[in-house]
Protein backbone atom coordinates (compact mmCIF):
# COMPACT_ATOMS: atom_id res chain seq x y z
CA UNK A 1 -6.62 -21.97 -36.97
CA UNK A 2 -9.62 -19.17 -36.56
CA UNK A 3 -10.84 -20.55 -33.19
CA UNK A 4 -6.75 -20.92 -31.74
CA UNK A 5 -6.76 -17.16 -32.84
CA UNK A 6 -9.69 -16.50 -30.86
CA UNK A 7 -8.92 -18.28 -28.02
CA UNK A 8 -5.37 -16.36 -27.70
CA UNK A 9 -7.07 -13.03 -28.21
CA UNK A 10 -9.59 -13.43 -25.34
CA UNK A 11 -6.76 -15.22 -23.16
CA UNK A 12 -4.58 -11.65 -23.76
CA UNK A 13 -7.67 -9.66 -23.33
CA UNK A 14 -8.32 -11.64 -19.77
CA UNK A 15 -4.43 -11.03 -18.97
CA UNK A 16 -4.60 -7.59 -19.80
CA UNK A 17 -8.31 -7.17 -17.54
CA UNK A 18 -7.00 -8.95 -14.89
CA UNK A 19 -3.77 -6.81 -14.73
CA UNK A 20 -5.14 -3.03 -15.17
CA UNK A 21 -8.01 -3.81 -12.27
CA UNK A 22 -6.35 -5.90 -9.40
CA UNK A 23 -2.72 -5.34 -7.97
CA UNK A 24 -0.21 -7.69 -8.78
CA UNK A 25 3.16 -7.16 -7.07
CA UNK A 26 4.62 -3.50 -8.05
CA UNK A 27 1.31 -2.95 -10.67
CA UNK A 28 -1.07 -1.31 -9.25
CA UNK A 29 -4.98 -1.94 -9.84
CA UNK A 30 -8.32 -0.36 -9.47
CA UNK A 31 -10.16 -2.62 -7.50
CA UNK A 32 -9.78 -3.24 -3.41
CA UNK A 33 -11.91 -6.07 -2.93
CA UNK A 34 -12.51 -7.39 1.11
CA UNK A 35 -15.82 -6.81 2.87
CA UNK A 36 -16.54 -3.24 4.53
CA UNK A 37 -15.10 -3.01 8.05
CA UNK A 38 -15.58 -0.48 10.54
CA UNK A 39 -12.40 0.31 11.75
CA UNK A 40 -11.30 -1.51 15.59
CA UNK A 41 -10.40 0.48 18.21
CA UNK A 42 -7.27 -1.72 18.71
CA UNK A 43 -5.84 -2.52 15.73
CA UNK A 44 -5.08 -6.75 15.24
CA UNK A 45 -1.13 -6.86 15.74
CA UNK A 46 0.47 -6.46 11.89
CA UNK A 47 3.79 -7.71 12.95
CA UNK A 48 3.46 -10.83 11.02
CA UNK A 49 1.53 -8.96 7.65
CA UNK A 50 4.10 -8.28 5.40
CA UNK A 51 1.79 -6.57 2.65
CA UNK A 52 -1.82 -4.76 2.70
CA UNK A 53 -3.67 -2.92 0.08
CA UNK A 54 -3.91 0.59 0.04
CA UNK A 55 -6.60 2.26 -2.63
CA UNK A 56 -6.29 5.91 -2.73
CA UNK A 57 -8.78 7.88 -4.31
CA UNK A 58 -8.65 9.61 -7.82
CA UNK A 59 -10.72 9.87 -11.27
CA UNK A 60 -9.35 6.40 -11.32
CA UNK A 61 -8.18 5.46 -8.34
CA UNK A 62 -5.18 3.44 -7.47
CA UNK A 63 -4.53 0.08 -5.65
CA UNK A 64 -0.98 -0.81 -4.70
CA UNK A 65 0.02 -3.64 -2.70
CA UNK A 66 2.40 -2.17 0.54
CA UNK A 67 3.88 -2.50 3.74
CA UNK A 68 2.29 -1.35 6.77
CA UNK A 69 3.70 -0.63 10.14
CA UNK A 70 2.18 -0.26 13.81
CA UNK A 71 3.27 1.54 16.21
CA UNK A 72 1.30 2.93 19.85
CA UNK A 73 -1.38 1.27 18.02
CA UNK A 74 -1.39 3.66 14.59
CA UNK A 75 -0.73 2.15 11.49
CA UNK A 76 1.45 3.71 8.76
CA UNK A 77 2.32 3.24 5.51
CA UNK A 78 5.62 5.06 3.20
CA UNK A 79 6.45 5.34 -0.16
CA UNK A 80 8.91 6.86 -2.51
CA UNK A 81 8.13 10.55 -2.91
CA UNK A 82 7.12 10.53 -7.02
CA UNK A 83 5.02 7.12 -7.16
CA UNK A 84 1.90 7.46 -8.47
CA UNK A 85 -0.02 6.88 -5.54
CA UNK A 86 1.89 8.98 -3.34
CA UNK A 87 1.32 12.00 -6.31
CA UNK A 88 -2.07 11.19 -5.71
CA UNK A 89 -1.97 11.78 -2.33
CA UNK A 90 -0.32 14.55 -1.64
CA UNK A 91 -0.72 15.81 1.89
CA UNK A 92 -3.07 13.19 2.78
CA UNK A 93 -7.43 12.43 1.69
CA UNK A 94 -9.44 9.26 2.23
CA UNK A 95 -8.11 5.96 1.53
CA UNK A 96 -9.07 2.31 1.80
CA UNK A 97 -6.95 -0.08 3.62
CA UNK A 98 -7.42 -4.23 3.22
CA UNK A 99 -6.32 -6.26 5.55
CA UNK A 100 -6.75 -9.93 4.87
CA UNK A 101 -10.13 -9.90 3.85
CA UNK A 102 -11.58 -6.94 5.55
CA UNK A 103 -11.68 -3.28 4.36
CA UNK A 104 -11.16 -0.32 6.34
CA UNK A 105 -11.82 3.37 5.44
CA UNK A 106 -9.18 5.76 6.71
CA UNK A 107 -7.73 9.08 6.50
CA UNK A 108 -4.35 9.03 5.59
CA UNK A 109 -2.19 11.97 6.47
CA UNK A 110 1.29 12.93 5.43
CA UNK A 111 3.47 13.80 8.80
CA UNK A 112 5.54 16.53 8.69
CA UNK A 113 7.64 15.94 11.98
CA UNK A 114 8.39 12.47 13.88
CA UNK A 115 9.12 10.27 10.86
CA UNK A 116 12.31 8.99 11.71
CA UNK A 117 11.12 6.48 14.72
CA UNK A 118 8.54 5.04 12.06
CA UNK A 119 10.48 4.93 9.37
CA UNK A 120 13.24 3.03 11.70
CA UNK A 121 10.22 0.44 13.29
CA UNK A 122 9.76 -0.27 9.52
CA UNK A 123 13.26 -1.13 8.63
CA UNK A 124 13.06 -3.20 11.40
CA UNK A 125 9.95 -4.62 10.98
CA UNK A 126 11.05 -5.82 7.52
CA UNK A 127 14.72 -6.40 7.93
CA UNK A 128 14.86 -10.20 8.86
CA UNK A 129 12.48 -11.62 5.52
CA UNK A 130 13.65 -8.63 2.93
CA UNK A 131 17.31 -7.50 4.14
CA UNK A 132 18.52 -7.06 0.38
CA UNK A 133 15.35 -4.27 0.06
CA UNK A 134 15.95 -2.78 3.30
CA UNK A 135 19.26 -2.77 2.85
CA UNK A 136 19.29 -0.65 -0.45
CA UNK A 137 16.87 2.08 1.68
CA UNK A 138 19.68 2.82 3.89
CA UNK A 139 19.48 4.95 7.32
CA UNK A 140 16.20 6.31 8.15
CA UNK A 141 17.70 9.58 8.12
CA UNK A 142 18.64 8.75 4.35
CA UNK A 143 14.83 7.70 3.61
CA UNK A 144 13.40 10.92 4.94
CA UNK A 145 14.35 13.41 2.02
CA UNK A 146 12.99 10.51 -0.41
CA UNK A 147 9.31 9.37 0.97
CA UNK A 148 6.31 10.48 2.70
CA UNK A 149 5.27 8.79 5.62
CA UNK A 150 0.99 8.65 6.45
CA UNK A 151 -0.58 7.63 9.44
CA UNK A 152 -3.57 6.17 8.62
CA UNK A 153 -6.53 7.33 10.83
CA UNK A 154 -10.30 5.91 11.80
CA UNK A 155 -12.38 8.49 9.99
């Protein structure tokens, strides 16, 4: 009876290790991961990546799993004004990005003007595999009050 409580404590404490340090769907993590990358001049086409990893610096920095979007070759990323990693952010600062197994580092910075036609390409870009989601964002002109939008930059 000892070892079975044992073995269930250090199975919880591997649960709880593996959650607080790697991103698992909407929980974010601490840990990127991927091997260093210097960033490409052309950027690989995302069309078909549905979800990167974004680490934004902190005391304890933050991990979150997210959709990117390209457009004129500049990648961007959005997310709901008052998330954690967006608080984090603020106007914009260094951040990681993984893409499959490679890891950029970027500057991320928040735009002030011109986020309508990016926050449209990403409605469109994820309409077809996540139409209830999209859906519930409705017009990008709806978004805009509620999220920041970054372009993420070669440093």
């Amino acid at each position: 009876m000892k070892v079975l409580k044992y073995t269930v404590a250090a199975l919880a404490l591997i649960v709880a290790v593996v959650i607080f340090v790697a991103p698992i769907g909407p929980l974010p993590g601490i840990f990127i991961g991927g091997s260093a990358s210097a960033s490409p001049q052309l950027w690989q086409d995302t069309s078909q990546i549905d979800e990167v990893r974004l680490r934004v610096a902190g005391t304890l920095p933050r991990v979150v799993i997210i959709w990117v979007v390209q457009r004129d070759n500049q990648l961007y990323v959005i997310g709901a004004n008052g998330s954690g990693w967006i608080s984090m952010l603020d106007q914009g600062g260094p951040v990681q990005l993984r893409i499959g197994d490679e890891t950029y580092s970027l500057l991320a910075s928040k735009l002030t003007e011109g986020q309508l036609p990016i926050i449209a390409a990403y409605q469109n870009k994820y309409r077809a595999n996540y139409p209830d989601i999209v859906g519930d964002m409705g017009a990008p002109e709806d978004m805009i009050n509620g999220a920041s939008v970054y372009l993420l930059a070669r440093k």
